[in-house]
N, C-alpha and C. Protein backbone atom coordinates (compact mmCIF):
# COMPACT_ATOMS: atom_id res chain seq x y z
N UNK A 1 121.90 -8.78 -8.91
CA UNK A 1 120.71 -9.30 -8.31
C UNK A 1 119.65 -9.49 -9.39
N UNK A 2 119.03 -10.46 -9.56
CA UNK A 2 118.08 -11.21 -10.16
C UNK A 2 116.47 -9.87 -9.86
N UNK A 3 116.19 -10.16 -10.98
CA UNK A 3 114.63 -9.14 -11.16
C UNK A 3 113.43 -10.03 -11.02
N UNK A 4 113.66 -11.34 -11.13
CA UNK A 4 112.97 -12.22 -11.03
C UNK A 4 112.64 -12.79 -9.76
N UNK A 5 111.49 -12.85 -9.38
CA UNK A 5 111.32 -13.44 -7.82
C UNK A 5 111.24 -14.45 -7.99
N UNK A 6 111.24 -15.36 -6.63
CA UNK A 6 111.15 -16.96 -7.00
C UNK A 6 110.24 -17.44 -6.73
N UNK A 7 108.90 -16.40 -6.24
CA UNK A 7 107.55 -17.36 -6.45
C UNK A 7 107.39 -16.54 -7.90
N UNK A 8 107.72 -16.00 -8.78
CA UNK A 8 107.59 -15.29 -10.26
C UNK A 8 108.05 -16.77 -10.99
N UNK A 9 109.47 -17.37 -10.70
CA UNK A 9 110.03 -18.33 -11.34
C UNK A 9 109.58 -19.72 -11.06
N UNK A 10 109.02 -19.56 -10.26
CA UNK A 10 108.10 -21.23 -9.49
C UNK A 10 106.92 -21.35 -10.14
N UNK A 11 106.40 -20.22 -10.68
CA UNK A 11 104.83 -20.50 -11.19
C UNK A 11 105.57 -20.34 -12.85
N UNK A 12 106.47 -19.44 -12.63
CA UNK A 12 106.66 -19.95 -14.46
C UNK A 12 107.30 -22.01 -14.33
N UNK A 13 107.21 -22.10 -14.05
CA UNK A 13 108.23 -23.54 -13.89
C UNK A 13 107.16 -24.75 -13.85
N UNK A 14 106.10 -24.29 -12.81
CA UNK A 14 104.88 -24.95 -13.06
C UNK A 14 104.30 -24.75 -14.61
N UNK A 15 104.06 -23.80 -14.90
CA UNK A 15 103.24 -23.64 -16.49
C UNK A 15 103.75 -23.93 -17.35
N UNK A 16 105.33 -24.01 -17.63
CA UNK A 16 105.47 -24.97 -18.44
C UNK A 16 105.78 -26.40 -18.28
N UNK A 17 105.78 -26.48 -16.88
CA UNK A 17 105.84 -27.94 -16.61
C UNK A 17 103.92 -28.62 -16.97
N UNK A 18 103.08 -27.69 -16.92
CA UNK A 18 102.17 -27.73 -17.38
C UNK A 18 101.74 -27.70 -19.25
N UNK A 19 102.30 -27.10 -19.69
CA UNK A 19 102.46 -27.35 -21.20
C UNK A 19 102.87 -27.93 -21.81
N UNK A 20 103.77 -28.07 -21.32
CA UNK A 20 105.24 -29.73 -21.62
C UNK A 20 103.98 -31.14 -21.53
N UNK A 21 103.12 -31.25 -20.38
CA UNK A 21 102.27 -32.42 -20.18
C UNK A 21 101.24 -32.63 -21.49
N UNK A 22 100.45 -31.11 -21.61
CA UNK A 22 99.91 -31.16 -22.59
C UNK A 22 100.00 -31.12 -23.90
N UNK A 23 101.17 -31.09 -24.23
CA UNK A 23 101.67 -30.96 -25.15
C UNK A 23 102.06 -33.16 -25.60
N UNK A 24 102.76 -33.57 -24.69
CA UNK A 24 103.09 -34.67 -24.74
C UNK A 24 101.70 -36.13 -24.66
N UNK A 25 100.84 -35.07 -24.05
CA UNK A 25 99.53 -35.93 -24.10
C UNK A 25 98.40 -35.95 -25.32
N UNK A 26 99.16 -34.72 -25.91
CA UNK A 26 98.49 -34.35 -27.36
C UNK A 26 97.23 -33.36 -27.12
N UNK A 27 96.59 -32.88 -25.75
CA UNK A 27 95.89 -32.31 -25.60
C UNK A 27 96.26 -30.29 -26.46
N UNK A 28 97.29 -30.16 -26.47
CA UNK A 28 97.95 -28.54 -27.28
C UNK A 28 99.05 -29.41 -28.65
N UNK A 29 98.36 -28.64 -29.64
CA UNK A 29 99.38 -29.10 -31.00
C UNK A 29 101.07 -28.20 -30.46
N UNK A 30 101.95 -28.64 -31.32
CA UNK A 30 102.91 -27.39 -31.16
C UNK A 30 102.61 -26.34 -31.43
N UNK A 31 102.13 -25.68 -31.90
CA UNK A 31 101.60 -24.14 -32.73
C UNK A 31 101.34 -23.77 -31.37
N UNK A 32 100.38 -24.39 -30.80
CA UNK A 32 99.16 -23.79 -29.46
C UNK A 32 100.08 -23.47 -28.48
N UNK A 33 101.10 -24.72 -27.68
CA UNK A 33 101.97 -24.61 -26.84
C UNK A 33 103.40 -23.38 -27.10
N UNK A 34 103.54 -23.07 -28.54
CA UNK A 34 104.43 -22.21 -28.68
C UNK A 34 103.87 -20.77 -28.29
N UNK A 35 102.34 -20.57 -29.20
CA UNK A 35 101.75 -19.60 -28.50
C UNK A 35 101.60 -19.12 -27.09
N UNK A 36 101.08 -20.09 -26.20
CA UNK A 36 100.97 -20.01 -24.84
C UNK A 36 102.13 -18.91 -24.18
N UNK A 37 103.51 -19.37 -24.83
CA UNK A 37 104.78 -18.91 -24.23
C UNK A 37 104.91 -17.46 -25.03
N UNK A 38 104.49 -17.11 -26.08
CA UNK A 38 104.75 -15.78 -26.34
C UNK A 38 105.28 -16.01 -27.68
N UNK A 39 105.19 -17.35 -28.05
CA UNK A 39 106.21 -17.23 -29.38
C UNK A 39 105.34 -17.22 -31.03
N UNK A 40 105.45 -16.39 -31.69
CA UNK A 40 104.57 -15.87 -33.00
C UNK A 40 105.04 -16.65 -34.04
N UNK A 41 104.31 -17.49 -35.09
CA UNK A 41 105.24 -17.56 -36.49
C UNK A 41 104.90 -16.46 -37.34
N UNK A 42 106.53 -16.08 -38.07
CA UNK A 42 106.37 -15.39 -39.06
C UNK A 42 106.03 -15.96 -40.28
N UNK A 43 104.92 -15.86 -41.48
CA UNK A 43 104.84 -16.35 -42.10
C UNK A 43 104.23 -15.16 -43.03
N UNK A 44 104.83 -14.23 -43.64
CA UNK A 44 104.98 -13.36 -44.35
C UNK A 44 104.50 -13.20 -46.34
N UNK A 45 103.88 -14.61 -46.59
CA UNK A 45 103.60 -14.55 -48.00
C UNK A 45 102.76 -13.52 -48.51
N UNK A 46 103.07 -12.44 -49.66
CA UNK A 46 102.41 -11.76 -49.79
C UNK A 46 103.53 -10.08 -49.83
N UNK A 47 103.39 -10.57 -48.56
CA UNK A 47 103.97 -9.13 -47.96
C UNK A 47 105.51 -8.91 -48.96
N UNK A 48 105.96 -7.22 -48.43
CA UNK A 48 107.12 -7.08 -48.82
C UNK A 48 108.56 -7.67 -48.45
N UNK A 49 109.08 -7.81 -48.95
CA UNK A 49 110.39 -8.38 -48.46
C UNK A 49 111.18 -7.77 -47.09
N UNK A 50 111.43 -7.86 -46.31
CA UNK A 50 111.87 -6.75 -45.01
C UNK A 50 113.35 -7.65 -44.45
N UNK A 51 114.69 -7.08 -44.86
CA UNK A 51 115.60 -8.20 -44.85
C UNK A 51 115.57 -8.02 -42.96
N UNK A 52 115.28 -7.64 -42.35
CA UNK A 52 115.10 -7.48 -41.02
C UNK A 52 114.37 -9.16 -40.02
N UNK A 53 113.57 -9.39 -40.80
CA UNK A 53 112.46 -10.63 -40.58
C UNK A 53 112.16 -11.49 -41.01
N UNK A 54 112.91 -11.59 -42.53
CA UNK A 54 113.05 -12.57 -43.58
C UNK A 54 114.49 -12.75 -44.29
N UNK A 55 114.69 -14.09 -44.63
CA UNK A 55 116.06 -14.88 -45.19
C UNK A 55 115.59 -14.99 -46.58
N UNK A 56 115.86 -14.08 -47.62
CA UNK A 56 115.81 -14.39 -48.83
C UNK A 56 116.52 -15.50 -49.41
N UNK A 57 116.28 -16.93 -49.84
CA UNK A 57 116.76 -17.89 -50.24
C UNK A 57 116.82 -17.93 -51.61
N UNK A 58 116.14 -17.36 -52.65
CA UNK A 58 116.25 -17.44 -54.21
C UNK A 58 115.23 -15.91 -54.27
N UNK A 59 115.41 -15.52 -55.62
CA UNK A 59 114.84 -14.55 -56.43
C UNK A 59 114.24 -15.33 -57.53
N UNK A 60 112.97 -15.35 -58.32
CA UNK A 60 111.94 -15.91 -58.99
C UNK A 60 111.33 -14.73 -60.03
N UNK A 61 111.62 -14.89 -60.68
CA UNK A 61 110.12 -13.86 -61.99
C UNK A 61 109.19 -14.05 -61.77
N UNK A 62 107.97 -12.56 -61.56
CA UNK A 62 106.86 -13.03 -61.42
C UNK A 62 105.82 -11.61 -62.36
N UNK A 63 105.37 -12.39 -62.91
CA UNK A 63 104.44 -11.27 -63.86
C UNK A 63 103.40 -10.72 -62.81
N UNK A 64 103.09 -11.21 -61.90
CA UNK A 64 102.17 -11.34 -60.71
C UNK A 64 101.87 -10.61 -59.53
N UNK A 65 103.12 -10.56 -59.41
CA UNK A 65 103.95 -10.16 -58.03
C UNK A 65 104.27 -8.95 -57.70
N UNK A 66 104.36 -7.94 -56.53
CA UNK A 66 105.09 -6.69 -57.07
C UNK A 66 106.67 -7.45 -57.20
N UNK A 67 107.47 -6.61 -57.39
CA UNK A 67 108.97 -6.99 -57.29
C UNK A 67 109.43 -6.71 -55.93
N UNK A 68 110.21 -7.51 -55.24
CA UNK A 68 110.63 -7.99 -54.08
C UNK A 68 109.55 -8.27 -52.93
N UNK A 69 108.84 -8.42 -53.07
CA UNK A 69 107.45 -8.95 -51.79
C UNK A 69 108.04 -10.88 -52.43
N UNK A 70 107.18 -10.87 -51.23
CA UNK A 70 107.46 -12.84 -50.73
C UNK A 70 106.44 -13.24 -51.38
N UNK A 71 107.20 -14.34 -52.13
CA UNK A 71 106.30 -15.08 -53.67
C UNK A 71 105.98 -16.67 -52.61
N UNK A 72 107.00 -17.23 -51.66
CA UNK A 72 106.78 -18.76 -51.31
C UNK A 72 107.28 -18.43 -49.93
N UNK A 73 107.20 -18.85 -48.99
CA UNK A 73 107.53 -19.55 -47.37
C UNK A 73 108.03 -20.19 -47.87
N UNK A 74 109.14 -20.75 -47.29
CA UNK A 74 110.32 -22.23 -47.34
C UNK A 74 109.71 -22.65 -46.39
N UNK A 75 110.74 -21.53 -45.06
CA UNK A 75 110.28 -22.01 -43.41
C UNK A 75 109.65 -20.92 -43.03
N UNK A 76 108.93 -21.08 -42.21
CA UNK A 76 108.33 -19.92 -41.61
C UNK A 76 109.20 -19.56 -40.19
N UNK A 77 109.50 -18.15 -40.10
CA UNK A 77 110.28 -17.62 -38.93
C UNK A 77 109.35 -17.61 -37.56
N UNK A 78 110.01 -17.44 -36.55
CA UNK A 78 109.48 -17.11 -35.32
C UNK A 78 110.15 -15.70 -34.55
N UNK A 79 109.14 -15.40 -33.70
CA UNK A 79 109.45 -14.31 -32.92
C UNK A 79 108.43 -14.35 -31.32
N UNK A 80 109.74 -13.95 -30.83
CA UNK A 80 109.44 -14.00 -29.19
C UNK A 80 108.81 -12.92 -28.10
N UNK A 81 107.94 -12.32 -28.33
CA UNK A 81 107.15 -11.43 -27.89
C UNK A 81 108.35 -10.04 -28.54
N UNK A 82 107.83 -10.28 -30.01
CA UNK A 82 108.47 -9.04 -31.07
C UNK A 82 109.99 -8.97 -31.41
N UNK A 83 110.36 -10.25 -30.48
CA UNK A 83 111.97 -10.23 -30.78
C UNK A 83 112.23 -11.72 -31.56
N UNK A 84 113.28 -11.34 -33.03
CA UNK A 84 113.11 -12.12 -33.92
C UNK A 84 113.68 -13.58 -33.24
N UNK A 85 113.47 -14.92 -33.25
CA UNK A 85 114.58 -15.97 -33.10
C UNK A 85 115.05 -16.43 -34.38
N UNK A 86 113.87 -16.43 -34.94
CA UNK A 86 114.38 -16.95 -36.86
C UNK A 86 114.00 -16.76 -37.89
N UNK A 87 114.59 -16.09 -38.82
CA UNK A 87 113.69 -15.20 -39.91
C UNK A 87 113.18 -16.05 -40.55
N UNK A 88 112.30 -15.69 -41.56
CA UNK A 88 111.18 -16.78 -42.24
C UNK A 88 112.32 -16.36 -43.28
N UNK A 89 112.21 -18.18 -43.99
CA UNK A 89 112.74 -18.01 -45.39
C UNK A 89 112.31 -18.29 -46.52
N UNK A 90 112.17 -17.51 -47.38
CA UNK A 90 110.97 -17.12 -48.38
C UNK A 90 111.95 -17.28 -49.67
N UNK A 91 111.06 -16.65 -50.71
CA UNK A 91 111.48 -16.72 -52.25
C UNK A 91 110.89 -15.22 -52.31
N UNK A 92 111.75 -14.64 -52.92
CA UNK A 92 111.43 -13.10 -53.31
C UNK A 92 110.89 -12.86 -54.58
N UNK A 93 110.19 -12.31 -55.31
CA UNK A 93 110.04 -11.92 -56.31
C UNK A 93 110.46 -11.02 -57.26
N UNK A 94 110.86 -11.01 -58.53
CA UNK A 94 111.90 -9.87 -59.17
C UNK A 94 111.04 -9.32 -60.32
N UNK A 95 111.26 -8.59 -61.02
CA UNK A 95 110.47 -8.04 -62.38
C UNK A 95 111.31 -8.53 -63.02
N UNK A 96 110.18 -9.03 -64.03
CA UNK A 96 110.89 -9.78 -65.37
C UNK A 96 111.55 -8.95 -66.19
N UNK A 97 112.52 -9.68 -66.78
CA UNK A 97 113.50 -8.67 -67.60
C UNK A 97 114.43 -9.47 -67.98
């Protein structure tokens, strides 16, 4: 049996049949309309490397940098009210040597 009621699933069905409009009318960018629904970008530059939330795509020297924190965003990941859909994929940083 379903946890979901169906005036629960009728008003979700409206709101995004409501976001879908605004979205297509240009009134919500994508960013805004993804928000609405719960969905976060990860965009992690800076931070430490966490192979949990991020797709390391290359390693880079950086006199700069600590070693392994995120030197570039490729793509930026998303997550769905704290649950990952796609890790951000970054460039890691290494100590020169």
């Amino acid at each position: 049996m379903s946890s979901t009621s169906p005036n629960s699933t009728a008003r979700m069905q409206r709101e995004l049949q409501r976001i879908y409009r605004d979205l297509l009318s240009g009134i919500l960018s994508k960013q805004e309309a993804l928000e609405k629904i719960g969905v976060a970008a990860i965009n992690p530059h800076g931070e430490p490397f966490d192979p949990a939330r991020h797709e390391a795509m290359m390693t880079q020297e950086s006199a700069t940098a600590e070693p392994n924190s995120v030197l570039q965003v490729v793509q930026p990941g998303y997550e769905l009210n704290g649950r990952l859909l796609r890790p951000a994929r970054v460039i890691v940083s290494k100590a020169r040597g």
